[in-house]
C-alpha atoms as a PDB file:
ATOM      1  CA  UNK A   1       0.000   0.000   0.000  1.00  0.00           C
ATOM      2  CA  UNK A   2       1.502   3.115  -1.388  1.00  0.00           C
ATOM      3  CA  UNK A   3       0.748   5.681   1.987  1.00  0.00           C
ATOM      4  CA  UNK A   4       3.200   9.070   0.496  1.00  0.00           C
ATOM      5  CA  UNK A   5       3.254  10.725  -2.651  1.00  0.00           C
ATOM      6  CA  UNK A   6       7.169   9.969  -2.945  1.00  0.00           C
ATOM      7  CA  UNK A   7       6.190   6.658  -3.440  1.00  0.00           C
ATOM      8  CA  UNK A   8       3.396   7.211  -5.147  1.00  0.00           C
ATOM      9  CA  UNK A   9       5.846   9.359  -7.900  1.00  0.00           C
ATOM     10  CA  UNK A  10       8.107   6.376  -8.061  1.00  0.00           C
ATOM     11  CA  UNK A  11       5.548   3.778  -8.592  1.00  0.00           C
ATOM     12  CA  UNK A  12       4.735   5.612 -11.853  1.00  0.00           C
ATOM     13  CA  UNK A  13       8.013   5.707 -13.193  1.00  0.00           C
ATOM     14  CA  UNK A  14       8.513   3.725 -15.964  1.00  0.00           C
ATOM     15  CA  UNK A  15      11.180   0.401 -15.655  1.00  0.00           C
ATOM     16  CA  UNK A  16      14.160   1.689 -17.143  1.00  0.00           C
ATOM     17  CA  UNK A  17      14.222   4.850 -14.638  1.00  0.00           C
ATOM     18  CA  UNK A  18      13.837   2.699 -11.750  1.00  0.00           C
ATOM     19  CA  UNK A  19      16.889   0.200 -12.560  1.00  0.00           C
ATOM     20  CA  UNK A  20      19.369   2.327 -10.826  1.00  0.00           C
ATOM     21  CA  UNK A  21      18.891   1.806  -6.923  1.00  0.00           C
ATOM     22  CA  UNK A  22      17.110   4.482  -5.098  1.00  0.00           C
ATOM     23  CA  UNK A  23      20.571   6.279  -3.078  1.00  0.00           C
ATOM     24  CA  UNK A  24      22.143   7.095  -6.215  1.00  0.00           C
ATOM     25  CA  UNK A  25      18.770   7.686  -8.718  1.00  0.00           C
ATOM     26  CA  UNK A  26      18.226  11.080  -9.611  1.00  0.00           C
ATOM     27  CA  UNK A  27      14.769  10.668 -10.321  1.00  0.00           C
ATOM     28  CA  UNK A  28      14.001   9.093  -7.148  1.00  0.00           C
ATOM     29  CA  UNK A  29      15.967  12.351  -5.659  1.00  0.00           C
ATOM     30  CA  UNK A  30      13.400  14.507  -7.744  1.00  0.00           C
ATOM     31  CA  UNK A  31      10.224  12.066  -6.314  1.00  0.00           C
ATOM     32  CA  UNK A  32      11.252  12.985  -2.805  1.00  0.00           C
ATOM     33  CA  UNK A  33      11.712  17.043  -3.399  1.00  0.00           C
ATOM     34  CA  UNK A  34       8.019  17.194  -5.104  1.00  0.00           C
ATOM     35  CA  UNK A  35       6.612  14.428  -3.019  1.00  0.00           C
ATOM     36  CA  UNK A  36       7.219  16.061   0.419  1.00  0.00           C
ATOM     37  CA  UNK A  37       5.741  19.463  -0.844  1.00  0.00           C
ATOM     38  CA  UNK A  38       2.867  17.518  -1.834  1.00  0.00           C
ATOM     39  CA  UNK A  39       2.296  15.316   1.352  1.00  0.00           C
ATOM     40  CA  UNK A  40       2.490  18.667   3.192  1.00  0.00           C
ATOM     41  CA  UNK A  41       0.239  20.124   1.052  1.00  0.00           C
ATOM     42  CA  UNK A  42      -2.290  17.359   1.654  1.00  0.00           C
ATOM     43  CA  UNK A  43      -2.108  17.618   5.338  1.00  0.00           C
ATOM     44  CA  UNK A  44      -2.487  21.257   5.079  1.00  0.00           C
ATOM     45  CA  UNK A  45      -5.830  20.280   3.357  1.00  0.00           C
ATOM     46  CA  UNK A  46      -7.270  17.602   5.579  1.00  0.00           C
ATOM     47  CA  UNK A  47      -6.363  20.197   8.348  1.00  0.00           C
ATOM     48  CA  UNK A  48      -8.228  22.706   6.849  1.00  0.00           C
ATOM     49  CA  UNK A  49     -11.207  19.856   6.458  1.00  0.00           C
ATOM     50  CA  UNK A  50     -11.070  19.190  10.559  1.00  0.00           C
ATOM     51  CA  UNK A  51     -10.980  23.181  11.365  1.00  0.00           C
ATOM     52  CA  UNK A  52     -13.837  23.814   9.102  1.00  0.00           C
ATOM     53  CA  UNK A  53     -15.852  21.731  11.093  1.00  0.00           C
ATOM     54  CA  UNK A  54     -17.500  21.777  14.264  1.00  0.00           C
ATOM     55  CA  UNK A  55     -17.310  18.478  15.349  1.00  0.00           C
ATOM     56  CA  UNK A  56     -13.429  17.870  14.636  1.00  0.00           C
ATOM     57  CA  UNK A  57     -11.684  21.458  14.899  1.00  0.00           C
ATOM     58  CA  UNK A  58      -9.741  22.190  17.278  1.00  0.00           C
ATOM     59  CA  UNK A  59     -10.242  23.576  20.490  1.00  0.00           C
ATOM     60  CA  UNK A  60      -8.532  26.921  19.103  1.00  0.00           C
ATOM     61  CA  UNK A  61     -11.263  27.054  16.351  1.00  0.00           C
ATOM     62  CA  UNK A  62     -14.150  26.826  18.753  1.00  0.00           C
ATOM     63  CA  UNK A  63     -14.438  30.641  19.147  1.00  0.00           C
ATOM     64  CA  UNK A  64     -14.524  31.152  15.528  1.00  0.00           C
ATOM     65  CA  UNK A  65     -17.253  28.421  15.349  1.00  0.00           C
ATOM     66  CA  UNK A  66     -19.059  30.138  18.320  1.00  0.00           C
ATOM     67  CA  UNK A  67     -18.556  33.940  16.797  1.00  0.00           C
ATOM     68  CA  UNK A  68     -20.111  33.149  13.598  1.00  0.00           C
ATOM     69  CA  UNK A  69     -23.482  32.292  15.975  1.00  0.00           C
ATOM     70  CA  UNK A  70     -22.568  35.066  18.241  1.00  0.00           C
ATOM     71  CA  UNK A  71     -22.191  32.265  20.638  1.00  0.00           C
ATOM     72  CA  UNK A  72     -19.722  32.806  23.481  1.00  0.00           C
ATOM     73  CA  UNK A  73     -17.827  30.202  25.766  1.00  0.00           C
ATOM     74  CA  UNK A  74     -19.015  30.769  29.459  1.00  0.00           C
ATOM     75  CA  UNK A  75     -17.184  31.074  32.492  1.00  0.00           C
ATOM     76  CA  UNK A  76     -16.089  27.799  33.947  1.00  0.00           C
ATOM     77  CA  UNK A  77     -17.727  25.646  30.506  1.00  0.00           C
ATOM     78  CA  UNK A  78     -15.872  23.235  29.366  1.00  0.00           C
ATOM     79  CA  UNK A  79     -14.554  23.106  25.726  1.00  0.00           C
ATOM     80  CA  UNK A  80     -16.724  19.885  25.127  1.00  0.00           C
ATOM     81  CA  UNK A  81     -19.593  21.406  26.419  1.00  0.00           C
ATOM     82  CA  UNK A  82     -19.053  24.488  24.301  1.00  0.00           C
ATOM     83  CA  UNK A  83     -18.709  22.549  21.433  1.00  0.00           C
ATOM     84  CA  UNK A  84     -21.884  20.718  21.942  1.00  0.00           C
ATOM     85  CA  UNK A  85     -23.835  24.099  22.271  1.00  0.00           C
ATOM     86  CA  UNK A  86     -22.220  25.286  18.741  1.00  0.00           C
ATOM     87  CA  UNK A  87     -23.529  22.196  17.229  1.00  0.00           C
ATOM     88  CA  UNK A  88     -26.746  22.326  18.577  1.00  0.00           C
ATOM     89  CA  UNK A  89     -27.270  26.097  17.394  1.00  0.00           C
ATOM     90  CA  UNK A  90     -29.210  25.564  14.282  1.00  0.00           C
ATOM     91  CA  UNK A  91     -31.346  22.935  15.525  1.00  0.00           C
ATOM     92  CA  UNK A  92     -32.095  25.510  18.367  1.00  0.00           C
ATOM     93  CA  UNK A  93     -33.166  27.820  16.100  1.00  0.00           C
ATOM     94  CA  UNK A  94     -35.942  25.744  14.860  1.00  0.00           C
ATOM     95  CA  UNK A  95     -37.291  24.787  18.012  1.00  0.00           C
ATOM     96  CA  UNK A  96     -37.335  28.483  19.603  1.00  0.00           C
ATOM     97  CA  UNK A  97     -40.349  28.996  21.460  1.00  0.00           C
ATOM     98  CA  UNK A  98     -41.182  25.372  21.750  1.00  0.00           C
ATOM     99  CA  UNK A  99     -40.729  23.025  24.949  1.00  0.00           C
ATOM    100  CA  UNK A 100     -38.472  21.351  22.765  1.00  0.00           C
ATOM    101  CA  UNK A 101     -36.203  24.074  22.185  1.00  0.00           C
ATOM    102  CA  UNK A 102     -35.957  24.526  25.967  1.00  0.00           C
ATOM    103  CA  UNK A 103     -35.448  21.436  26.859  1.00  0.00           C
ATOM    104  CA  UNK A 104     -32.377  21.215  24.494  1.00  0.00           C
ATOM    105  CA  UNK A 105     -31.392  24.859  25.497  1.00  0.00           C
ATOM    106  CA  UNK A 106     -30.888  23.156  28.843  1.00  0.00           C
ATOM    107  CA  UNK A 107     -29.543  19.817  27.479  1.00  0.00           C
ATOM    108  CA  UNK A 108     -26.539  21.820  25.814  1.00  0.00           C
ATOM    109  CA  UNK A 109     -25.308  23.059  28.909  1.00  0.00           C
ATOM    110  CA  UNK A 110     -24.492  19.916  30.092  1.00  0.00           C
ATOM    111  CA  UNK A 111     -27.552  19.103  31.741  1.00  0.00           C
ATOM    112  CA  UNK A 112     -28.702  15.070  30.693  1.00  0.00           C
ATOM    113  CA  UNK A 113     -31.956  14.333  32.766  1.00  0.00           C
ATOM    114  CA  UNK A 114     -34.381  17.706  31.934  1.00  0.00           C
ATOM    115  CA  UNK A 115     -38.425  17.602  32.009  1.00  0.00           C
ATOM    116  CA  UNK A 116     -40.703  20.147  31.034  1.00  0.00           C
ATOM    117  CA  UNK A 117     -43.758  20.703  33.083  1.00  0.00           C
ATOM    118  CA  UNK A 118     -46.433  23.118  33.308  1.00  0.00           C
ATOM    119  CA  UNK A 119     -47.497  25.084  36.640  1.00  0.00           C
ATOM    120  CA  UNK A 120     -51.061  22.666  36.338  1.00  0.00           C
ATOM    121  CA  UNK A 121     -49.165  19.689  36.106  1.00  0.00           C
ATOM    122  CA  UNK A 122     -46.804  20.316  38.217  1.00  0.00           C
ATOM    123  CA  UNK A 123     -48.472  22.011  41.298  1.00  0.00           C
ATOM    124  CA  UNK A 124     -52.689  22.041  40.621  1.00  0.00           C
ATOM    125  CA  UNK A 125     -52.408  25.420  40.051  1.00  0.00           C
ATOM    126  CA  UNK A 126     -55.294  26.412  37.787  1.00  0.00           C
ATOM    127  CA  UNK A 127     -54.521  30.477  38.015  1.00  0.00           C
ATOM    128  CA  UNK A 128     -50.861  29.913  37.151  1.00  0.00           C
ATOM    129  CA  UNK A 129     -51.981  28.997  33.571  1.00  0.00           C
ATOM    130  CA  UNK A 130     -48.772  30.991  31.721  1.00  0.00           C
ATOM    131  CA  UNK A 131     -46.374  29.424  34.002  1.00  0.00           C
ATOM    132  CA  UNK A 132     -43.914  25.862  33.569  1.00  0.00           C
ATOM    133  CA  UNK A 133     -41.414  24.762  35.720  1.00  0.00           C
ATOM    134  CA  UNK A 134     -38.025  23.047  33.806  1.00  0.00           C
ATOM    135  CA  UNK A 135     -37.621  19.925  36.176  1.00  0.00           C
ATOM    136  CA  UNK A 136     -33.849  19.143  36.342  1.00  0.00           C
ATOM    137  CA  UNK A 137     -32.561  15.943  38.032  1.00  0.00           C
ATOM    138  CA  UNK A 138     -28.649  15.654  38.985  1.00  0.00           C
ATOM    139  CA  UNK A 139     -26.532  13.446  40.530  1.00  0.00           C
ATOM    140  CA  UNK A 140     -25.832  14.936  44.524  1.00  0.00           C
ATOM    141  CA  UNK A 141     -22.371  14.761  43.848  1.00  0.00           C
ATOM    142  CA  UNK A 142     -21.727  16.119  40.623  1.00  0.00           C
ATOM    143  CA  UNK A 143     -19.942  19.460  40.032  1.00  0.00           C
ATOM    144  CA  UNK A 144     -21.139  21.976  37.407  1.00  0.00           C
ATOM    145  CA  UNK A 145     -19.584  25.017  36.938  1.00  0.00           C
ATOM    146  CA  UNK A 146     -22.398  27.346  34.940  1.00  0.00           C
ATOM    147  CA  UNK A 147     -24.290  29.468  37.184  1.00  0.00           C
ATOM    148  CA  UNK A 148     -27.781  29.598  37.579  1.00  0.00           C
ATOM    149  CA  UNK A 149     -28.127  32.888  35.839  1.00  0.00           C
ATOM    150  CA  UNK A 150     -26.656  31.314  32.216  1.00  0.00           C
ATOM    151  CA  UNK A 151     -29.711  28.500  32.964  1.00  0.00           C
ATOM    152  CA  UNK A 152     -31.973  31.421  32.994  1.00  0.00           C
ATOM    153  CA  UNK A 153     -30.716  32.920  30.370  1.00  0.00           C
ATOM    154  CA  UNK A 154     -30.614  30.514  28.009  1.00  0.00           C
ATOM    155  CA  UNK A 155     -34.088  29.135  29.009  1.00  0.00           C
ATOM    156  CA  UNK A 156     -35.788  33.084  28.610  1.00  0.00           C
ATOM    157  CA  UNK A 157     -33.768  32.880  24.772  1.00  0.00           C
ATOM    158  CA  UNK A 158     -35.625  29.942  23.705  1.00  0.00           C
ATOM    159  CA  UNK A 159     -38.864  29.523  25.124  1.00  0.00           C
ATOM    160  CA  UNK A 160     -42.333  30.951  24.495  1.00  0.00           C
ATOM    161  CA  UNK A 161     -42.489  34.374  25.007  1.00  0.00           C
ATOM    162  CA  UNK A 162     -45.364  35.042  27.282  1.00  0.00           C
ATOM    163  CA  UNK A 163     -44.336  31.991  29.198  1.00  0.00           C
ATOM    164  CA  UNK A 164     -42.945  32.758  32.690  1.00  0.00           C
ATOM    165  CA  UNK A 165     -40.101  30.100  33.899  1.00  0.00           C
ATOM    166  CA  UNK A 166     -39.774  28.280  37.013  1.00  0.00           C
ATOM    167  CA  UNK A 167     -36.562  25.911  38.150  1.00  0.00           C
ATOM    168  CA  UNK A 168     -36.803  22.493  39.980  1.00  0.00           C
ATOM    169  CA  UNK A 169     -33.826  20.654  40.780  1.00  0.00           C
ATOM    170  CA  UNK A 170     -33.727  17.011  42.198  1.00  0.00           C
ATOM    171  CA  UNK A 171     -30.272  15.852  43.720  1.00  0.00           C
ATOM    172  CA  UNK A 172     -29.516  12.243  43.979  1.00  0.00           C
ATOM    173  CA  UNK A 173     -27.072   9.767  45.479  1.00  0.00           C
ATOM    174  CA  UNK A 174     -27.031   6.054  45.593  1.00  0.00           C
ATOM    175  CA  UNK A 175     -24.178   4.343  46.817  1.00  0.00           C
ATOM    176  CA  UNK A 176     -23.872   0.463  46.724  1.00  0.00           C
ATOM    177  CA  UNK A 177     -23.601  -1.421  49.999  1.00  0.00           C
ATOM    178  CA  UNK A 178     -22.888  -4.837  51.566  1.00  0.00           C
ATOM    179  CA  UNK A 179     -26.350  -4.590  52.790  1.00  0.00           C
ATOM    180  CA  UNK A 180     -29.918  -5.716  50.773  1.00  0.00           C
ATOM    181  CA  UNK A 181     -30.636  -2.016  51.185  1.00  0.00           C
ATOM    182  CA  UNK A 182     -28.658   0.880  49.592  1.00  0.00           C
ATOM    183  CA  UNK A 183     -27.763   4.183  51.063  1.00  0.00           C
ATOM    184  CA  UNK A 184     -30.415   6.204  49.393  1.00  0.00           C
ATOM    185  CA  UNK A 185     -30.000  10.234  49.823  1.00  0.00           C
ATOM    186  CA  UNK A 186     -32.518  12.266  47.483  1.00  0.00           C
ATOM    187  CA  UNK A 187     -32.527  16.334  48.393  1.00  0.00           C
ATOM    188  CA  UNK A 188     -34.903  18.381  46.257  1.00  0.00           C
ATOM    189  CA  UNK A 189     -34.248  22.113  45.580  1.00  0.00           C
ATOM    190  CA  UNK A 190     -36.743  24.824  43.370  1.00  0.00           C
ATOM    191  CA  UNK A 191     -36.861  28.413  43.061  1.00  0.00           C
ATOM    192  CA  UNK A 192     -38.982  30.930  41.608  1.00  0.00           C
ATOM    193  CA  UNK A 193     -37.116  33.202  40.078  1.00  0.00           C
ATOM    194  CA  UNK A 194     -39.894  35.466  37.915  1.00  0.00           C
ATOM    195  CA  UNK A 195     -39.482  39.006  38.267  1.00  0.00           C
ATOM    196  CA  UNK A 196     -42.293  39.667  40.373  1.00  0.00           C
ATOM    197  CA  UNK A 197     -41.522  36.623  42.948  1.00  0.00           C
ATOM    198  CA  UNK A 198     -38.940  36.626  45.149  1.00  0.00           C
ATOM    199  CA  UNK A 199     -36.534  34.238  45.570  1.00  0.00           C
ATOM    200  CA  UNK A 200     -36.928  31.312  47.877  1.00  0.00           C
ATOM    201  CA  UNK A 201     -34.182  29.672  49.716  1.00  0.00           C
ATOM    202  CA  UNK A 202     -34.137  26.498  50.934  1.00  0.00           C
ATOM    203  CA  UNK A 203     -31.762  24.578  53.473  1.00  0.00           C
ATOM    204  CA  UNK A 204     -31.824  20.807  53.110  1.00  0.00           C
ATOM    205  CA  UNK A 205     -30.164  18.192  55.966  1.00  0.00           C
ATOM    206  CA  UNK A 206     -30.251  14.700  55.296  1.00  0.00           C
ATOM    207  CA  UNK A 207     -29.221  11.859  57.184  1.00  0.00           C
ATOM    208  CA  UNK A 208     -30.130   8.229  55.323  1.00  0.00           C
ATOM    209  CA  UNK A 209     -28.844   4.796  56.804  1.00  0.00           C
ATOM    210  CA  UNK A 210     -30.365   2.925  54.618  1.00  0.00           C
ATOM    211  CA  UNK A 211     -34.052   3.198  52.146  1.00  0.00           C
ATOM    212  CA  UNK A 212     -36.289   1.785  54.682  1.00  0.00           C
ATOM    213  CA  UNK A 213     -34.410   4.219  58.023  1.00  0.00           C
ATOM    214  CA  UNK A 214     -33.909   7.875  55.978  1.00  0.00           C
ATOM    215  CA  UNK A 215     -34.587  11.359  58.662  1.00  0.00           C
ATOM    216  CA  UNK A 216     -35.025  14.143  56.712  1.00  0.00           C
ATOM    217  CA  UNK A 217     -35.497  17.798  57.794  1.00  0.00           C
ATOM    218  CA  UNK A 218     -36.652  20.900  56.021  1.00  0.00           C
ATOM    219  CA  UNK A 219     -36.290  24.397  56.763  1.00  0.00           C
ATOM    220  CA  UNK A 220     -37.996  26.805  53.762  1.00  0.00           C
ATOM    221  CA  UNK A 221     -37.388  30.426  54.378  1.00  0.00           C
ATOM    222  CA  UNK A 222     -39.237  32.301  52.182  1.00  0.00           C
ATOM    223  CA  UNK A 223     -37.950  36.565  51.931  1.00  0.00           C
ATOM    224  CA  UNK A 224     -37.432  36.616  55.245  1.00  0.00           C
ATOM    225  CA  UNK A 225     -35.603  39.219  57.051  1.00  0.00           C
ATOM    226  CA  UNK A 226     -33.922  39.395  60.537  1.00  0.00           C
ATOM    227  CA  UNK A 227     -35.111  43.138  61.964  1.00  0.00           C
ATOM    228  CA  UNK A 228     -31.429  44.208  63.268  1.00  0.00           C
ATOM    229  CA  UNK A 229     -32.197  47.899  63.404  1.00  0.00           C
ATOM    230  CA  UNK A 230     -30.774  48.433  60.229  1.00  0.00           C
ATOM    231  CA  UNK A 231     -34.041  49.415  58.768  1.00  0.00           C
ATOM    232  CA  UNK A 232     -36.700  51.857  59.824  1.00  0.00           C
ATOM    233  CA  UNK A 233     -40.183  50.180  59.819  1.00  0.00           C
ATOM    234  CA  UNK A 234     -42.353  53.515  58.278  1.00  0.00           C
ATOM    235  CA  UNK A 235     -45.150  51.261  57.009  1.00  0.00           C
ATOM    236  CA  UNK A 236     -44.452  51.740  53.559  1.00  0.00           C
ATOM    237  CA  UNK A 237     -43.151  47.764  53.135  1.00  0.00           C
ATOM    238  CA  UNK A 238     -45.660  45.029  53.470  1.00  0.00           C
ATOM    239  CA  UNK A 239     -42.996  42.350  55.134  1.00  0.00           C
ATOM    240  CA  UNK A 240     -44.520  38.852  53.374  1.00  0.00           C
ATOM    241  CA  UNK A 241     -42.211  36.707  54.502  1.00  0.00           C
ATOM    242  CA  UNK A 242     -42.514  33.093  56.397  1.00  0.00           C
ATOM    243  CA  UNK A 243     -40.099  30.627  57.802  1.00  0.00           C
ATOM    244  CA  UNK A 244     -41.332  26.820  57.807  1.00  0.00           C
ATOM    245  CA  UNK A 245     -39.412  23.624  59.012  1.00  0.00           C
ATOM    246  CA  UNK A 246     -40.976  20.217  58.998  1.00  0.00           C
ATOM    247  CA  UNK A 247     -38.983  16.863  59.394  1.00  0.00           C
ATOM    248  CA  UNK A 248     -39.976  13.726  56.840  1.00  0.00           C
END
């Protein structure tokens, strides 16, 4: 198998060139100038190929890729991950406004296990018609770098436009044992984070021994503030805020 153009120049040589050996043969000196220039050439090409295209440039050529989309790569993304969003850009574009398009909005930042839900499906909540929550399930230990902001941000891009977004997040762990029952921990975290709701914050502890023996406590604390004397109290503020704690 002929694998270099040097050879591939001497192969079509006629016979009576080739019958002086190749250290002392002229032409085969001449095959070896041309036929480097021309292997060069070809990886020059094939390089060219790989860097014109998403899926095999470099990660050099990924902000070129991403600047012809006006995509950027976020802080902490990984080039993998910023690759798969370029990809994904035009197939975005087709789905915008569509659950579909959020749910791969979401999927593209790295996020695998992503549900769409409305507020009536979700919660029973008949006056919350406009409203959906994006139900996002994650392992308890893994580490993702993209803040919660870029999530919002890239769900608002692609969804409906009168829809209002809500987050859900379910963290969970399962470790093998010796036992017949594995360790089983399962934390569940959601905020509403419209622009006329404030945020709520929750605070999660979590002891499980095993499926059938799991404690868990809850303690929800919903714009609450500590009165410190920081703050005059004029009347002008309604204070709507609760603090609620309940153990599983």
């Amino acid at each position: 198998m002929i694998e270099n153009f040097i050879e591939y120049m001497w192969y079509l040589l006629t016979t009576p060139l080739k019958k002086l050996k190749k250290a002392l043969n002229k032409w085969y000196i001449l095959c070896k100038v041309f036929g480097r220039r021309f292997d060069e050439v070809k990886e020059d090409i094939l390089r060219a190929r790989d860097e014109g295209m998403v899926a095999t440039c470099s990660h050099e050529m990924l902000s070129v890729h991403g600047a012809d989309r006006r995509l950027t790569r976020y802080e902490g993304e990984s080039a993998e991950n910023y690759r798969s969003r370029i990809a994904m850009y035009d197939e975005l574009c087709k789905l915008g406004g569509t659950n579909e398009g959020v749910l791969l909005a979401v999927k593209t930042l790295g996020f695998e296990d992503v549900e769409i839900k409305t507020a009536r499906e979700l919660k029973g909540d008949t006056e919350r018609w406009a409203e959906f929550y994006a139900l996002i399930r994650m392992d308890m230990g893994w580490a993702y770098n993209i803040s919660f902001n870029i999530l919002k941000k890239n769900v608002r891009a692609w969804k409906e436009v009168g829809a209002k977004d809500n987050y859900q997040f379910i963290l969970q762990s399962k470790e093998q044992t010796g036992k017949a029952n594995d360790i089983c921990r399962i934390a569940e975290i959601w905020s509403m984070q419209n622009e006329n709701r404030p945020e709520n914050k929750f605070v999660f502890q979590m002891e499980a021994r095993n499926i059938a023996d799991t404690e868990l406590t809850v303690e929800i604390k919903n714009n609450l503030w500590h009165l410190d004397g920081a703050f005059r109290l004029d009347g002008g503020k309604l204070l709507n805020a609760y603090e609620l704690k309940e153990k599983a």
